[in-house]
Structure formats: structure tokens, C-alpha cells
PDB file of N, CA and C in Angstrom:
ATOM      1  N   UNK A   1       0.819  -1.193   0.000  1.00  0.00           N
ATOM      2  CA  UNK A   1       0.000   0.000   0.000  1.00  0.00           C
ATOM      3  C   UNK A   1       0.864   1.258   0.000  1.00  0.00           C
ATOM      4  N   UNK A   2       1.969   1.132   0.816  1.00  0.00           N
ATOM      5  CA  UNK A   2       2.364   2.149   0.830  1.00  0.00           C
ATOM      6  C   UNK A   2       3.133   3.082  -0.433  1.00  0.00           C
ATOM      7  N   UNK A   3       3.755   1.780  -1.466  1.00  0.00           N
ATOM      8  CA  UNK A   3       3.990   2.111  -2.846  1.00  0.00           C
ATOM      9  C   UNK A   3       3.273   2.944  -3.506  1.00  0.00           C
ATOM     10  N   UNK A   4       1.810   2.787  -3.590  1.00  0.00           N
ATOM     11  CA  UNK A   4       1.101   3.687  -4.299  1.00  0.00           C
ATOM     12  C   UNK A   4       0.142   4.748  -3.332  1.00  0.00           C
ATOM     13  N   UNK A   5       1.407   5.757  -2.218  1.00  0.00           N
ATOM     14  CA  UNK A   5       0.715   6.460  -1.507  1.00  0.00           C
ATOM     15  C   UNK A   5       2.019   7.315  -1.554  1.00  0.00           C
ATOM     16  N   UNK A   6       1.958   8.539  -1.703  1.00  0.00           N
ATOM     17  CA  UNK A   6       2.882   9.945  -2.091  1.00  0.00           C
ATOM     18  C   UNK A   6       3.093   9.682  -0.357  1.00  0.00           C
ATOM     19  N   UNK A   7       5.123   9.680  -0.740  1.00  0.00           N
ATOM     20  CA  UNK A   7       5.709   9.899   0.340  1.00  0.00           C
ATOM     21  C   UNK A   7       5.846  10.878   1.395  1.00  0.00           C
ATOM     22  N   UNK A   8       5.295  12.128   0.846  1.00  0.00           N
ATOM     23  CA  UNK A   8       5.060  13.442   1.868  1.00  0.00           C
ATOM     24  C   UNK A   8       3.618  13.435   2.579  1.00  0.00           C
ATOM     25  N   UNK A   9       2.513  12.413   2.215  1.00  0.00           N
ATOM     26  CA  UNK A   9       1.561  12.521   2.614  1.00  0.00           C
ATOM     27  C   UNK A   9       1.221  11.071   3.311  1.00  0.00           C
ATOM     28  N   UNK A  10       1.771  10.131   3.424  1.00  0.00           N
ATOM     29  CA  UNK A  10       1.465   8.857   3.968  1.00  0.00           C
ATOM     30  C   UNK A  10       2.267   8.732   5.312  1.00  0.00           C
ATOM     31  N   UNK A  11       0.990   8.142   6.105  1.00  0.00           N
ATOM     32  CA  UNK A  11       1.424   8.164   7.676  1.00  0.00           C
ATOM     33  C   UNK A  11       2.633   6.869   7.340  1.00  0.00           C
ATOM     34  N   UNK A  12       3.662   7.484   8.430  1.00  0.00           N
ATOM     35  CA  UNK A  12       4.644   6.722   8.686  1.00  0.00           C
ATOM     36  C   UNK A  12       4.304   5.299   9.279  1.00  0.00           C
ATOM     37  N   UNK A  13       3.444   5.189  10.115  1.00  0.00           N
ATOM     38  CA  UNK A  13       3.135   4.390  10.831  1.00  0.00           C
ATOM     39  C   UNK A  13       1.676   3.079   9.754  1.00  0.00           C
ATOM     40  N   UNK A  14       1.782   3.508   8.489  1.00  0.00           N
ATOM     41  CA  UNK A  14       0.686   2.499   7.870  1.00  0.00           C
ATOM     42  C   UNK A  14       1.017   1.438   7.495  1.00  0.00           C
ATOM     43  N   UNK A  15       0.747   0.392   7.719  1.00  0.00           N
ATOM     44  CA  UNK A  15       0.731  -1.224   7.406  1.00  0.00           C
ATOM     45  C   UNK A  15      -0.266  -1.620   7.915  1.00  0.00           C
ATOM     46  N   UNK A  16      -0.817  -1.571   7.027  1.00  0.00           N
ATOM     47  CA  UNK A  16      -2.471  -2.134   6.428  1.00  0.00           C
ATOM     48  C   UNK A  16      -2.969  -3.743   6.534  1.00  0.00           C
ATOM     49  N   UNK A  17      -1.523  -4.501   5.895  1.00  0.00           N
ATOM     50  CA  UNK A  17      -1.517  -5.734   5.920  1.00  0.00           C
ATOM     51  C   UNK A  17      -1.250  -6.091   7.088  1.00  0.00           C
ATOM     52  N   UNK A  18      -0.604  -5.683   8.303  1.00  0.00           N
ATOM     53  CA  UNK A  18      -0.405  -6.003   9.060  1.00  0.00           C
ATOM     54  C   UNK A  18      -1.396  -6.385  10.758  1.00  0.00           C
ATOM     55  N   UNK A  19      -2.350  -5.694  10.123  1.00  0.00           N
ATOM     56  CA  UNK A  19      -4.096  -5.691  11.022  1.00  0.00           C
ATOM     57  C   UNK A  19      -4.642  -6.476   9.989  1.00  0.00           C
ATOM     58  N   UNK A  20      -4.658  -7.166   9.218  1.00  0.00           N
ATOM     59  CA  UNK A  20      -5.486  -7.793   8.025  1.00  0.00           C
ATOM     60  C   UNK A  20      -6.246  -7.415   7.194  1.00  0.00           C
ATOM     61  N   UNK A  21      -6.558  -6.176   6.931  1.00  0.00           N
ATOM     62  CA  UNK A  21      -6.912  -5.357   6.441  1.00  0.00           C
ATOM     63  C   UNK A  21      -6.295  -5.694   4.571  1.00  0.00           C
ATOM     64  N   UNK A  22      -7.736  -5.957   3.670  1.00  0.00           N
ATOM     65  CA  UNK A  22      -6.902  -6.221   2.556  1.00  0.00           C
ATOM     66  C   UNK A  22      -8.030  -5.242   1.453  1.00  0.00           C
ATOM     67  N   UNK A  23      -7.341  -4.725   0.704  1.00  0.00           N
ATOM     68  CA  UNK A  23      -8.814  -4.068  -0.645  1.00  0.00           C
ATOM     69  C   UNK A  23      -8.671  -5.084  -1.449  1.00  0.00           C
ATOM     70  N   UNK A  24      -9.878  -5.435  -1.726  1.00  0.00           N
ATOM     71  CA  UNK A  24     -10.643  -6.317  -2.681  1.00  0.00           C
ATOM     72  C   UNK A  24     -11.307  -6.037  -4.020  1.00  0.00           C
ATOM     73  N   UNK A  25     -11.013  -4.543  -4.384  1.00  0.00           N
ATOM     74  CA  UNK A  25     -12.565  -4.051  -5.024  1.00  0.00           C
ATOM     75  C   UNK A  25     -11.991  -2.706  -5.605  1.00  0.00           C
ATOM     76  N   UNK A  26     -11.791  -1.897  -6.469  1.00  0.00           N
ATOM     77  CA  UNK A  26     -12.081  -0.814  -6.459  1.00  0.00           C
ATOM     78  C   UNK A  26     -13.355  -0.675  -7.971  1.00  0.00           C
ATOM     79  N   UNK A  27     -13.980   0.923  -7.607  1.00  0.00           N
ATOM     80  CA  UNK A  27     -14.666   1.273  -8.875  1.00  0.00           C
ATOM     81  C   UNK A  27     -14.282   3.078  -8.611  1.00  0.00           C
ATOM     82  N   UNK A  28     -14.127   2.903 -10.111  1.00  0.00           N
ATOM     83  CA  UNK A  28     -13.826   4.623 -10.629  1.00  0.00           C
ATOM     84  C   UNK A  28     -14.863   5.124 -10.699  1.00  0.00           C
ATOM     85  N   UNK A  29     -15.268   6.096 -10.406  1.00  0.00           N
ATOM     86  CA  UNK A  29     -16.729   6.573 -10.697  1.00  0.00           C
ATOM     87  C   UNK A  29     -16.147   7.423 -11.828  1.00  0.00           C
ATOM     88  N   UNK A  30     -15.257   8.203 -11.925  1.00  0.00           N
ATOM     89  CA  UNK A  30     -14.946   9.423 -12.696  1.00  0.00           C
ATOM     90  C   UNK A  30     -13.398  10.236 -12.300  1.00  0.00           C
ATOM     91  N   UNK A  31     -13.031  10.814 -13.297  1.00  0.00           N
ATOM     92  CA  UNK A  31     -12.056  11.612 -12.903  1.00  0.00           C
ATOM     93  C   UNK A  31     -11.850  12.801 -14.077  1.00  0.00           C
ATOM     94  N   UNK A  32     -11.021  13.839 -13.024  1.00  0.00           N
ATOM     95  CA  UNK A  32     -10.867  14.614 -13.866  1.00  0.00           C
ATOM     96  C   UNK A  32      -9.581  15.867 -13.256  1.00  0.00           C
ATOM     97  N   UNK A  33      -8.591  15.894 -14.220  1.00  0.00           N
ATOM     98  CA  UNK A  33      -7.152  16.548 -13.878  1.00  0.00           C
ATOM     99  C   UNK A  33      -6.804  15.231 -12.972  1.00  0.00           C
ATOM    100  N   UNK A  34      -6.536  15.304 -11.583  1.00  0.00           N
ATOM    101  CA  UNK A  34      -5.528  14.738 -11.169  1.00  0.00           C
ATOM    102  C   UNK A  34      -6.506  14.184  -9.882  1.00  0.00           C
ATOM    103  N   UNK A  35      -8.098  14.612 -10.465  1.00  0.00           N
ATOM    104  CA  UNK A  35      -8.653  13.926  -8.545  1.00  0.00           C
ATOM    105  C   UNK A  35      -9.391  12.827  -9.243  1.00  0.00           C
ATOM    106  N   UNK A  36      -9.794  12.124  -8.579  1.00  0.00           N
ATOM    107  CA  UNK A  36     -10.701  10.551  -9.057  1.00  0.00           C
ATOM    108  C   UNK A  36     -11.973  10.423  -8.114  1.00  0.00           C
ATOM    109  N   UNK A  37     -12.797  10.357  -8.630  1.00  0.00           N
ATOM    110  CA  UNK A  37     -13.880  10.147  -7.601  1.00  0.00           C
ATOM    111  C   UNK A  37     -13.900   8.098  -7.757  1.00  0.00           C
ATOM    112  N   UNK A  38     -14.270   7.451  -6.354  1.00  0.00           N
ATOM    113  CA  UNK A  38     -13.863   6.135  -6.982  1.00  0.00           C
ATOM    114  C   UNK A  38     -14.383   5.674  -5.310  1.00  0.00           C
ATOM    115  N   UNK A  39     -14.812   4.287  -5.404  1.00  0.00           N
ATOM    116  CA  UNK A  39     -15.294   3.668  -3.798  1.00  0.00           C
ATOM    117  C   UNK A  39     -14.500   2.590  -4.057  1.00  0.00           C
ATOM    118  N   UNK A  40     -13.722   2.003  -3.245  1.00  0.00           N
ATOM    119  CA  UNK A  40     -12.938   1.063  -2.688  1.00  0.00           C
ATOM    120  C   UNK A  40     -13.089   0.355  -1.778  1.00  0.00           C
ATOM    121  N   UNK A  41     -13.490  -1.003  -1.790  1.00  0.00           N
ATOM    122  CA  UNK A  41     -13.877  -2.186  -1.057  1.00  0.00           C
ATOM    123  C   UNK A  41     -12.786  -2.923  -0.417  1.00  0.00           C
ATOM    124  N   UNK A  42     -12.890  -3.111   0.949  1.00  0.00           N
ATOM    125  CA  UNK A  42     -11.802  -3.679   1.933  1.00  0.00           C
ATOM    126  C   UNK A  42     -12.464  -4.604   2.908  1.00  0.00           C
ATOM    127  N   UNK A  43     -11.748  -5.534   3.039  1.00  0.00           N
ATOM    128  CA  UNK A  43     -11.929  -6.469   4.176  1.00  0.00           C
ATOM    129  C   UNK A  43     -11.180  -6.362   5.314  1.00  0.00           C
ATOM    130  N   UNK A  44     -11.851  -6.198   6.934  1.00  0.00           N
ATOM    131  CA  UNK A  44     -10.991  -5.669   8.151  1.00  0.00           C
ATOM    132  C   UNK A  44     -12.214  -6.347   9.028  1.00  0.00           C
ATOM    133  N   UNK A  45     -11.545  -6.911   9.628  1.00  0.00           N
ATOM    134  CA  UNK A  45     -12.027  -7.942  11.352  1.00  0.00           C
ATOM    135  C   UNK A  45     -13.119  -8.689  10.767  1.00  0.00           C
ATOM    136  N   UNK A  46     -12.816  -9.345   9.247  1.00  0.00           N
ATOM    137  CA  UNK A  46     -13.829  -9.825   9.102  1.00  0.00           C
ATOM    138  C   UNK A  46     -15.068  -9.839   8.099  1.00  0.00           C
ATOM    139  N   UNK A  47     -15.352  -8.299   7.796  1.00  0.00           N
ATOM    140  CA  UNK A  47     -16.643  -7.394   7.496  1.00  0.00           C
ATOM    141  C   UNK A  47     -15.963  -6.864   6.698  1.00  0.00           C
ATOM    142  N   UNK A  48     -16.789  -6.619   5.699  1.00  0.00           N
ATOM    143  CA  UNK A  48     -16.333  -5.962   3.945  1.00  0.00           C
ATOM    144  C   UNK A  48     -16.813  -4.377   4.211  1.00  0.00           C
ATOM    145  N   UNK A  49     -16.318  -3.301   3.878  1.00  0.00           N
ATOM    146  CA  UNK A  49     -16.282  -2.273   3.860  1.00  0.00           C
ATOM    147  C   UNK A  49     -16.399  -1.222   2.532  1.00  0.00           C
ATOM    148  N   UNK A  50     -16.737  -0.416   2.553  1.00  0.00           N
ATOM    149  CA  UNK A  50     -17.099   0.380   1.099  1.00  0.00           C
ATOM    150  C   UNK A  50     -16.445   2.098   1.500  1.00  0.00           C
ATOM    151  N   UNK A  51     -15.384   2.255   0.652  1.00  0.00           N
ATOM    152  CA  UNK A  51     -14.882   3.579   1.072  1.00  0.00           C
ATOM    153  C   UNK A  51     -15.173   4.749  -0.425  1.00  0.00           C
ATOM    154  N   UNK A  52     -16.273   5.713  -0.118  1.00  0.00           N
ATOM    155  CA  UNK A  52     -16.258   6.283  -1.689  1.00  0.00           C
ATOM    156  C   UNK A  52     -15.682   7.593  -0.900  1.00  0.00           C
ATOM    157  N   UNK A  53     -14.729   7.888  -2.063  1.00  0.00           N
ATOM    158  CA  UNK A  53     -14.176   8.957  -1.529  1.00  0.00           C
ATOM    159  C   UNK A  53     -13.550  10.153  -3.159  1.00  0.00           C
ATOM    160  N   UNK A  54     -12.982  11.596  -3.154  1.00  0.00           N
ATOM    161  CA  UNK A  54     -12.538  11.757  -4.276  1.00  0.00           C
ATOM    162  C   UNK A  54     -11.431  12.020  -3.660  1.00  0.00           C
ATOM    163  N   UNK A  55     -10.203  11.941  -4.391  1.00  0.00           N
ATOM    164  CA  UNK A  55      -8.619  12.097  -3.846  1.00  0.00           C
ATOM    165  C   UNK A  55      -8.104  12.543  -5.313  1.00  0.00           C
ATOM    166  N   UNK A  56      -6.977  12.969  -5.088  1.00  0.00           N
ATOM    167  CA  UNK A  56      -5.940  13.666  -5.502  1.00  0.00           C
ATOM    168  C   UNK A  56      -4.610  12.642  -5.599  1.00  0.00           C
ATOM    169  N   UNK A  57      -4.628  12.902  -7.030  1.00  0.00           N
ATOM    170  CA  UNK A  57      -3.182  11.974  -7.257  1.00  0.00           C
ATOM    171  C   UNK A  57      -2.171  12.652  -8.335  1.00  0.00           C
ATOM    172  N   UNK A  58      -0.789  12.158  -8.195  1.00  0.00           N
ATOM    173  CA  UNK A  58      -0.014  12.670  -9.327  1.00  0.00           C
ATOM    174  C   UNK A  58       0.830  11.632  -9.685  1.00  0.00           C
ATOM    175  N   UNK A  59       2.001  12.356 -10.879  1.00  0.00           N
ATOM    176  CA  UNK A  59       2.850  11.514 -10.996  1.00  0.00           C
ATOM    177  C   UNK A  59       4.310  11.302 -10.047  1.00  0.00           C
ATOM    178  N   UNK A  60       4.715  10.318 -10.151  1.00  0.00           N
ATOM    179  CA  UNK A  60       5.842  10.199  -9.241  1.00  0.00           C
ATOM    180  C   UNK A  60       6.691   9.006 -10.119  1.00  0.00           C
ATOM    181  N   UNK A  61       8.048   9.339 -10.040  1.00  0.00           N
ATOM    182  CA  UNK A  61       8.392   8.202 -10.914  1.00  0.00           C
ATOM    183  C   UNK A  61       8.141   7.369 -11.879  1.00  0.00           C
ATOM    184  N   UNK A  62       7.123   8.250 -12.495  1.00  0.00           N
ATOM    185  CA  UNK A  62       6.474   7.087 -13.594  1.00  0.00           C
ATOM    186  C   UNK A  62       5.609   6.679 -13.225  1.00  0.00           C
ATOM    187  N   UNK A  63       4.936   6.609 -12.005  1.00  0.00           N
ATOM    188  CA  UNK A  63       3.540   5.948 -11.648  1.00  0.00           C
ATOM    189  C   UNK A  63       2.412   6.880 -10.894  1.00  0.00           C
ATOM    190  N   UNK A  64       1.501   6.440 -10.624  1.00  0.00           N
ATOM    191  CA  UNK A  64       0.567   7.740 -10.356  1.00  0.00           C
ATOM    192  C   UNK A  64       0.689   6.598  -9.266  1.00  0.00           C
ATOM    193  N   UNK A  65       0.317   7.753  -8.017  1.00  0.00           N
ATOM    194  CA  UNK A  65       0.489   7.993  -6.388  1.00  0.00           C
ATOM    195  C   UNK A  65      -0.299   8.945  -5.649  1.00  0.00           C
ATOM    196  N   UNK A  66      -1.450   8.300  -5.186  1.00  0.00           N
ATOM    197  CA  UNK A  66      -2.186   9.137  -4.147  1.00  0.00           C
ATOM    198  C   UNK A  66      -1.636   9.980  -3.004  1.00  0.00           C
ATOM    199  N   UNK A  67      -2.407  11.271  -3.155  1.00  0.00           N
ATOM    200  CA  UNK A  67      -1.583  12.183  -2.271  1.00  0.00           C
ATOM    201  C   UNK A  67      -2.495  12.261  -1.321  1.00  0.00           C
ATOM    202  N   UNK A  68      -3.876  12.878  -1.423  1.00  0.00           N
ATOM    203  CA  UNK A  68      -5.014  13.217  -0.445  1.00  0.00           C
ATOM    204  C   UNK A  68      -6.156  12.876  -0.971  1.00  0.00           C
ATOM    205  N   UNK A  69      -7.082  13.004   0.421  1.00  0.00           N
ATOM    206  CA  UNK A  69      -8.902  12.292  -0.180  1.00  0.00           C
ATOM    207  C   UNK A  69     -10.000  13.374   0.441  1.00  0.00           C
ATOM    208  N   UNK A  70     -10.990  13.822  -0.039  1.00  0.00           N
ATOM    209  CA  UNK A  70     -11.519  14.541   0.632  1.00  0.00           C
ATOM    210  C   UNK A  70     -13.239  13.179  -0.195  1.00  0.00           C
ATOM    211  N   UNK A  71     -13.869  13.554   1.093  1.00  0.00           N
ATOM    212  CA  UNK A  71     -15.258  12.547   0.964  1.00  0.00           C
ATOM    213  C   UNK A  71     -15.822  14.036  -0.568  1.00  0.00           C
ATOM    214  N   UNK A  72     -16.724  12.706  -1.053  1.00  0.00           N
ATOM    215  CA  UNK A  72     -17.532  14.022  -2.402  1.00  0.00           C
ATOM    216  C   UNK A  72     -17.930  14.858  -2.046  1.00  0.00           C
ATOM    217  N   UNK A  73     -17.908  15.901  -2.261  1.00  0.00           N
ATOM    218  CA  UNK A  73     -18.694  17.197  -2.589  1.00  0.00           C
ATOM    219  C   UNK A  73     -18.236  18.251  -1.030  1.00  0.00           C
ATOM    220  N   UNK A  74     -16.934  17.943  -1.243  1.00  0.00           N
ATOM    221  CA  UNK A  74     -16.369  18.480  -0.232  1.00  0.00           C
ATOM    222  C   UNK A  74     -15.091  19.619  -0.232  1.00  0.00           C
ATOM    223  N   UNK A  75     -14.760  19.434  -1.705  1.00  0.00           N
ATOM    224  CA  UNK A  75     -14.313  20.361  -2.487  1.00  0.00           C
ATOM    225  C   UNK A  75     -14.442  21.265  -3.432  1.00  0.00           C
TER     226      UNK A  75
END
């Protein structure tokens, strides 16, 4: 996870895999410039989860890398 999360903006402390925590799922709803509107499905203690959120991404080395998320219609 942490690969595709911009190094100035990702908590030091994230390992995702390490609570069991796994994404299963994503859907794009849309994008446009550099934010994505998109809900992302995860499994944690068990129970499947649904995260829709729009975030902000760029390039980095050749790969695109999430920087920030703000929930829709919040920007």
C-alpha cells in the first residue's frame, strides 16, 4: 500500500496488511485533472467495507500515487 501512496503525505506508521486489512474491489466513478472520484472495497475484522471517496493523485516516478482524499462534494 504504501507504494502507491505519495511519500510526503502517507502516515509513517501504515501497514495495512499487518491488522489484516486487505482491498478487494475498487470502482472509478470518474475523474478529472488529477482527482478521481472512486469507492474502494476492503476487508478488516472480518466485514467488507465500502470507502467512496474523491482524492488527488499525481505523478511520481512514472507511476501515479495518491496524495489526499476529501469525501464528495467536499471540495
Amino acid at each position: 500500500m504504501q507504494r502507491t501512496w505519495h511519500p510526503d503525505t502517507c502516515p509513517p506508521d501504515l501497514d495495512l496488511e499487518e491488522d489484516g486489512t486487505r482491498y478487494v474491489g475498487l470502482t472509478v466513478h470518474g475523474a478529472e485533472g488529477n482527482e478521481v472520484t472512486f469507492t474502494a472495497t476492503l476487508r478488516a475484522g472480518g466485514r467488507t467495507h465500502r470507502l467512496r471517496e474523491r482524492s488527488t493523485f499525481t505523478r511520481l516516478d512514472g507511476a501515479w500515487v495518491y496524495v489526499d482524499g476529501v469525501e464528495p462534494g467536499e471540495r
